[in-house]
Protein backbone atom coordinates (compact mmCIF):
# COMPACT_ATOMS: atom_id res chain seq x y z
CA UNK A 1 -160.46 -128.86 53.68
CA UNK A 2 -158.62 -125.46 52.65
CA UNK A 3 -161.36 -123.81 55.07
CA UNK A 4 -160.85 -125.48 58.05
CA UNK A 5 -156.89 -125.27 57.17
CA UNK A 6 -157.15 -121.06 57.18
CA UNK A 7 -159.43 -121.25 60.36
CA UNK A 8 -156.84 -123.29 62.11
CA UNK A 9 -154.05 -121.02 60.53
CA UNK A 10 -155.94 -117.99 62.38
CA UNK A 11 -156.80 -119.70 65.48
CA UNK A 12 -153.12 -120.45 65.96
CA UNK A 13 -152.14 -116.88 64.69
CA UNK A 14 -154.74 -115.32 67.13
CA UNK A 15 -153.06 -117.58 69.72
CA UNK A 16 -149.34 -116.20 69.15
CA UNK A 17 -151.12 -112.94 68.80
CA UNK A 18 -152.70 -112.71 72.63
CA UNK A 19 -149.69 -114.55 73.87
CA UNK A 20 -147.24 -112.10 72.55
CA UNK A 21 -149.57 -109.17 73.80
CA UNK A 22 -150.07 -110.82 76.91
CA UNK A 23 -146.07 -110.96 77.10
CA UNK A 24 -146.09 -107.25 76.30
CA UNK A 25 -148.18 -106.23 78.90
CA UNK A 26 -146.41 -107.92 81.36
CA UNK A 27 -142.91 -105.87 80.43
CA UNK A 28 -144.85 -102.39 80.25
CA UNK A 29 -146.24 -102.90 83.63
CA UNK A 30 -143.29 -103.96 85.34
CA UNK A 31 -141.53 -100.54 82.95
CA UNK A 32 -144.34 -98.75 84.39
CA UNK A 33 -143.98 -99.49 88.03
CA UNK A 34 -140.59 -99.03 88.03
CA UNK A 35 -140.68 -95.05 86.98
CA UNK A 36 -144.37 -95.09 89.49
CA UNK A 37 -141.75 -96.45 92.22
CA UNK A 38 -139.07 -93.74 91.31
CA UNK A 39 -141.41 -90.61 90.58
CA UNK A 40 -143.87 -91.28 93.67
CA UNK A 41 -140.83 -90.98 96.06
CA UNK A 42 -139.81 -87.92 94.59
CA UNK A 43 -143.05 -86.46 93.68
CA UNK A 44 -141.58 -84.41 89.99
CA UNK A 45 -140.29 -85.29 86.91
CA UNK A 46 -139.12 -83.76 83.58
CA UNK A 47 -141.00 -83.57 80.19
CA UNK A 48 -138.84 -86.32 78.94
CA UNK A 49 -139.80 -88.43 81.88
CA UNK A 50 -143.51 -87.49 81.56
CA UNK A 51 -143.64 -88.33 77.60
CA UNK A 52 -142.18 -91.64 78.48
CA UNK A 53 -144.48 -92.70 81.01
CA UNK A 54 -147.35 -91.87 78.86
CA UNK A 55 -145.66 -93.25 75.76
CA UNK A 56 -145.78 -96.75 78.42
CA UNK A 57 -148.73 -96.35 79.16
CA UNK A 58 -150.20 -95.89 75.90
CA UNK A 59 -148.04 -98.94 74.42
CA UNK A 60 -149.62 -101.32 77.63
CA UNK A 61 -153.40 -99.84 76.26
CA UNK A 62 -152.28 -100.83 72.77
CA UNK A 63 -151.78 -104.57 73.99
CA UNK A 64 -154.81 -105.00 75.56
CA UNK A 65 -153.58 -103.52 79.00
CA UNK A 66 -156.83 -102.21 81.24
CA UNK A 67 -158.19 -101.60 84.68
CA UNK A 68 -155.00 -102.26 86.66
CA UNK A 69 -152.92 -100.77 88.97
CA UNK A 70 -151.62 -98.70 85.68
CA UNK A 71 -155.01 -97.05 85.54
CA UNK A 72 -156.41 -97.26 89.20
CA UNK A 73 -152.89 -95.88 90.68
CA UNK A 74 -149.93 -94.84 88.80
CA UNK A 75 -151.35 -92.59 85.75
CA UNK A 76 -154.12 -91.24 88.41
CA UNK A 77 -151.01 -89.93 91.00
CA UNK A 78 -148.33 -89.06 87.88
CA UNK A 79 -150.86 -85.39 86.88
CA UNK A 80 -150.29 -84.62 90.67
CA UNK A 81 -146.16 -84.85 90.07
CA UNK A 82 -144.43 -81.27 90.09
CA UNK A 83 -143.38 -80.82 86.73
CA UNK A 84 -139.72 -79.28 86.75
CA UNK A 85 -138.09 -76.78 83.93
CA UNK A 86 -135.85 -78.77 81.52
């Protein structure tokens, strides 16, 4: 009884867990196309704007996020981006 009880407890808590990270992933990308959107138009960016687009990016890999437009597109294009004096 008390084994099936923890491997329901962790089913449901592996559950919450993908949903959440599934939640996650959707916010980052739509973070991450947002600066994509703003920085391919202008082709540059600061360090500031550059550490927080890889800080994005590394925060969508830590929830699971792969082989998407993140990886195929906008991270791929971003090392091309001037990068201007602060």
């Amino acid at each position: 009884m008390m084994v099936e009880l923890q491997q329901n407890n962790d089913e449901r808590f592996n559950a919450m867990s993908e949903k959440n990270d599934e939640s996650e992933r959707a916010k980052l990308k739509d973070r991450i196309a947002q600066s994509y959107r703003y920085h391919h138009e202008h082709q540059e960016w600061t360090r500031m704007d550059q550490e927080a687009f890889r800080g994005l990016i590394a925060d969508y890999e830590n929830h699971g996020g792969e082989n998407s437009f993140v990886h195929e597109i906008c991270e791929p294009e971003s090392y091309t981006w001037k990068l201007l004096n602060d």
